[in-house]
Protein backbone atom coordinates (compact mmCIF):
# COMPACT_ATOMS: atom_id res chain seq x y z
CA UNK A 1 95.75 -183.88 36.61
CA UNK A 2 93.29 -185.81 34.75
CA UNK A 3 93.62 -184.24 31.25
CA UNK A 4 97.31 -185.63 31.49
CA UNK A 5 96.60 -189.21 31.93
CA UNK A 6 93.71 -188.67 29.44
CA UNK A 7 95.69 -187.05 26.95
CA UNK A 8 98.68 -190.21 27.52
CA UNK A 9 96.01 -192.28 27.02
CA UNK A 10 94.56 -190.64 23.84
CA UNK A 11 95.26 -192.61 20.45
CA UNK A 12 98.68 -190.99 18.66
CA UNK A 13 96.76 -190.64 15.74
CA UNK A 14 94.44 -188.12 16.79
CA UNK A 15 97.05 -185.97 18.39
CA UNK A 16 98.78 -185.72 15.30
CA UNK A 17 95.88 -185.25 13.25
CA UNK A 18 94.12 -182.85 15.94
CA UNK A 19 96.34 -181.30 17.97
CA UNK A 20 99.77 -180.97 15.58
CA UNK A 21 97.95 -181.22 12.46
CA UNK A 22 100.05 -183.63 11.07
CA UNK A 23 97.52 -185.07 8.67
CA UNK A 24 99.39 -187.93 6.44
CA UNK A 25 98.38 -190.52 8.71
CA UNK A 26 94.50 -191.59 7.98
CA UNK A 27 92.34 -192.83 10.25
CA UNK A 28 91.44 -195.96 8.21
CA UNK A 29 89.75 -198.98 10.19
CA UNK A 30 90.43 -197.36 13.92
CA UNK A 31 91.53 -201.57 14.77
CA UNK A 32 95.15 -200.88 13.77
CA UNK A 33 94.56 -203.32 10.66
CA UNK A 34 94.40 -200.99 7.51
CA UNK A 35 97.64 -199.37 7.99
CA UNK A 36 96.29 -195.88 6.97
CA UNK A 37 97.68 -194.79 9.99
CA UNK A 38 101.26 -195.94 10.13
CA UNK A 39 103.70 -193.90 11.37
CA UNK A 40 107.33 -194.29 12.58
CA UNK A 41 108.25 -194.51 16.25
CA UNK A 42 112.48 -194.97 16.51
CA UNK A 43 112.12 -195.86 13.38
CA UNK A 44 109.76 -199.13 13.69
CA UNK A 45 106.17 -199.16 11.28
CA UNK A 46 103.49 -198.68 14.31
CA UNK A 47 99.48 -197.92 13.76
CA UNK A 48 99.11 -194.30 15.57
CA UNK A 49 95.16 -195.48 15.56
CA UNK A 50 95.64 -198.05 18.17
CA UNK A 51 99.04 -196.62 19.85
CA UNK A 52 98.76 -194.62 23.29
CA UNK A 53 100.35 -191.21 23.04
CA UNK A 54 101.77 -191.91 26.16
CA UNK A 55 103.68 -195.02 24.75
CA UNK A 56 105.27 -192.77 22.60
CA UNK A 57 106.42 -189.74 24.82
CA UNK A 58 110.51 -189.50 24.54
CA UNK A 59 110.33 -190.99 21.09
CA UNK A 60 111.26 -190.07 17.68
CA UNK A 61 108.06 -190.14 15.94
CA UNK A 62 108.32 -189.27 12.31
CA UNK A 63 105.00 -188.94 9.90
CA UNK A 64 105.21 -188.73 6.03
CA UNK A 65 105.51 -185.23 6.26
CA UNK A 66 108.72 -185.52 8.21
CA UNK A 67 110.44 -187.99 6.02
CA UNK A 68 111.77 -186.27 3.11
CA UNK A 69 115.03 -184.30 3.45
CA UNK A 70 113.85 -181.04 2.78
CA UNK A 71 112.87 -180.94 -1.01
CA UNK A 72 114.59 -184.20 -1.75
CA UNK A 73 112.01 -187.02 -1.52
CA UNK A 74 112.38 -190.14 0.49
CA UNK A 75 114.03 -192.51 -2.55
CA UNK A 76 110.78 -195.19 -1.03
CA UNK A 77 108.19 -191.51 -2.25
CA UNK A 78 110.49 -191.11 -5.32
CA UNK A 79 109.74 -194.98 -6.29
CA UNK A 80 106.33 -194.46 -5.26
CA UNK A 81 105.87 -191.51 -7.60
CA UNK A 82 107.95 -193.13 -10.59
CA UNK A 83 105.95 -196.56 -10.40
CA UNK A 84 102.33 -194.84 -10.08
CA UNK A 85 101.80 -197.35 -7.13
CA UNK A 86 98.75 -194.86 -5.86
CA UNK A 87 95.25 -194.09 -6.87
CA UNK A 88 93.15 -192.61 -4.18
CA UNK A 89 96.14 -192.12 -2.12
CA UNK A 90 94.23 -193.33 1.13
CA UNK A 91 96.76 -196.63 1.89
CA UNK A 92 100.13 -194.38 0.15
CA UNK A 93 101.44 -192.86 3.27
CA UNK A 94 100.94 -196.56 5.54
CA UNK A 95 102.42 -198.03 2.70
CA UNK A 96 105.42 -195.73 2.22
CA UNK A 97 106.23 -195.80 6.00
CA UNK A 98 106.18 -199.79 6.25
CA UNK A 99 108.33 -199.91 3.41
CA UNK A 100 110.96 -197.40 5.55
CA UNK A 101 110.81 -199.15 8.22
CA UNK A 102 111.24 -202.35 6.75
CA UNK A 103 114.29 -201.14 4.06
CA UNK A 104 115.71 -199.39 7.26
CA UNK A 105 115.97 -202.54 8.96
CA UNK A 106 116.70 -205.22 5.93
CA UNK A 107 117.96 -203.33 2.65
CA UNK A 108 118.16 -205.94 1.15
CA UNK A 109 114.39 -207.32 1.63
CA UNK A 110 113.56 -209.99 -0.99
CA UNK A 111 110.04 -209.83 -3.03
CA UNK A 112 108.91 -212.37 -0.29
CA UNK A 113 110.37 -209.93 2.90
CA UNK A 114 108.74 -207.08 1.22
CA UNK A 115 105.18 -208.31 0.66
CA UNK A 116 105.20 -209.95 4.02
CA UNK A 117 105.55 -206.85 5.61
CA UNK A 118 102.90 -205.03 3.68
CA UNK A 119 100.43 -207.78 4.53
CA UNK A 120 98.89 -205.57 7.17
CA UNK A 121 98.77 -202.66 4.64
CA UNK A 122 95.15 -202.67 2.65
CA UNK A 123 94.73 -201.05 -0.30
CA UNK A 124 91.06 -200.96 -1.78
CA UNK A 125 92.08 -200.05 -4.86
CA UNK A 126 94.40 -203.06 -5.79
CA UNK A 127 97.64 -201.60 -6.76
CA UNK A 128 99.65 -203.60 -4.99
CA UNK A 129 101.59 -205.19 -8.14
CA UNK A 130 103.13 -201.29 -8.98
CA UNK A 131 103.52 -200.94 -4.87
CA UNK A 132 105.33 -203.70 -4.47
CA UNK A 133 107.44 -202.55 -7.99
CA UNK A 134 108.19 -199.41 -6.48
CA UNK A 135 109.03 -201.19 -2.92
CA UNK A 136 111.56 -203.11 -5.03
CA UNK A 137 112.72 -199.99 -6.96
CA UNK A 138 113.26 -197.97 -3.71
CA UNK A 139 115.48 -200.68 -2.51
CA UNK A 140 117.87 -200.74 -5.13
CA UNK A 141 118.52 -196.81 -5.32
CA UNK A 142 119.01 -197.13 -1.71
CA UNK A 143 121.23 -200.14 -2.20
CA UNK A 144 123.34 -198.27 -4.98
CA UNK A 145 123.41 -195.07 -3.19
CA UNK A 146 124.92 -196.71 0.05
CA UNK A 147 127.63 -198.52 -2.32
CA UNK A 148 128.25 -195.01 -3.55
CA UNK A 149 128.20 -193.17 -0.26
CA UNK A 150 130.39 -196.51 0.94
CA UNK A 151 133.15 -195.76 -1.60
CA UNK A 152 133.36 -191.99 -1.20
């Protein structure tokens, strides 16, 4: 059936945006270089613009409006929010999902680790001093509240 394979083909972004309404991810550049669009698939930072559907078919895909746990914010939004690292908002939700995926996968990310893996992450209006502040702050909370969690 051709609307299948063209529908496989079709970038994630716009079937999240289009068809599930799942608008947090931007469409940014459309080159998967901005990072407006990044999303989560198993937990990895991807860019929905230039990502296949199909690729991502039996996958957990989770968008900024599936990452907090209910009303309790993501402690990476919660940092986010505390350290005013957003203006226009355009780069936030790329920016907030690289910094998951990366705290997922290193808690412990030095200032180095973390800026290196927003370097694909653009954000025209410069606030990248109070991103990377709340990047930082994020990982801590999470770092104290697995200690916690670890003791109980």
């Amino acid at each position: 059936f051709p609307y299948t394979t063209l529908f496989r083909s079709r970038p994630l972004l716009f079937v999240l945006r289009n068809e599930l309404d799942y608008t947090g991810a931007k469409f940014g550049c459309g080159e998967g270089q901005c990072g407006a669009c990044t999303v989560l698939i198993d937990g990895a930072a991807h860019r929905s613009c230039v990502t296949p559907t199909g690729s991502a078919v039996g996958k957990e895909i989770t968008t900024i409006e599936g990452l907090a746990d209910g009303d309790k914010l993501h402690p990476v939004q919660e940092a986010f929010i505390e350290c005013d690292a957003m203006q226009c908002g355009y780069c936030t939700t790329g920016m907030i999902l690289s910094s998951v995926a990366l705290l997922r996968k290193n808690p412990s990310a030095s200032e180095a680790q973390i800026k290196q893996a927003l370097e694909g992450n653009i954000c025209r209006c410069g606030t990248y001093n109070r991103i990377l502040a709340a990047v930082q702050r994020a990982r801590q909370t999470m770092l104290s509240e697995a200690r916690e969690n670890h003791r109980a």
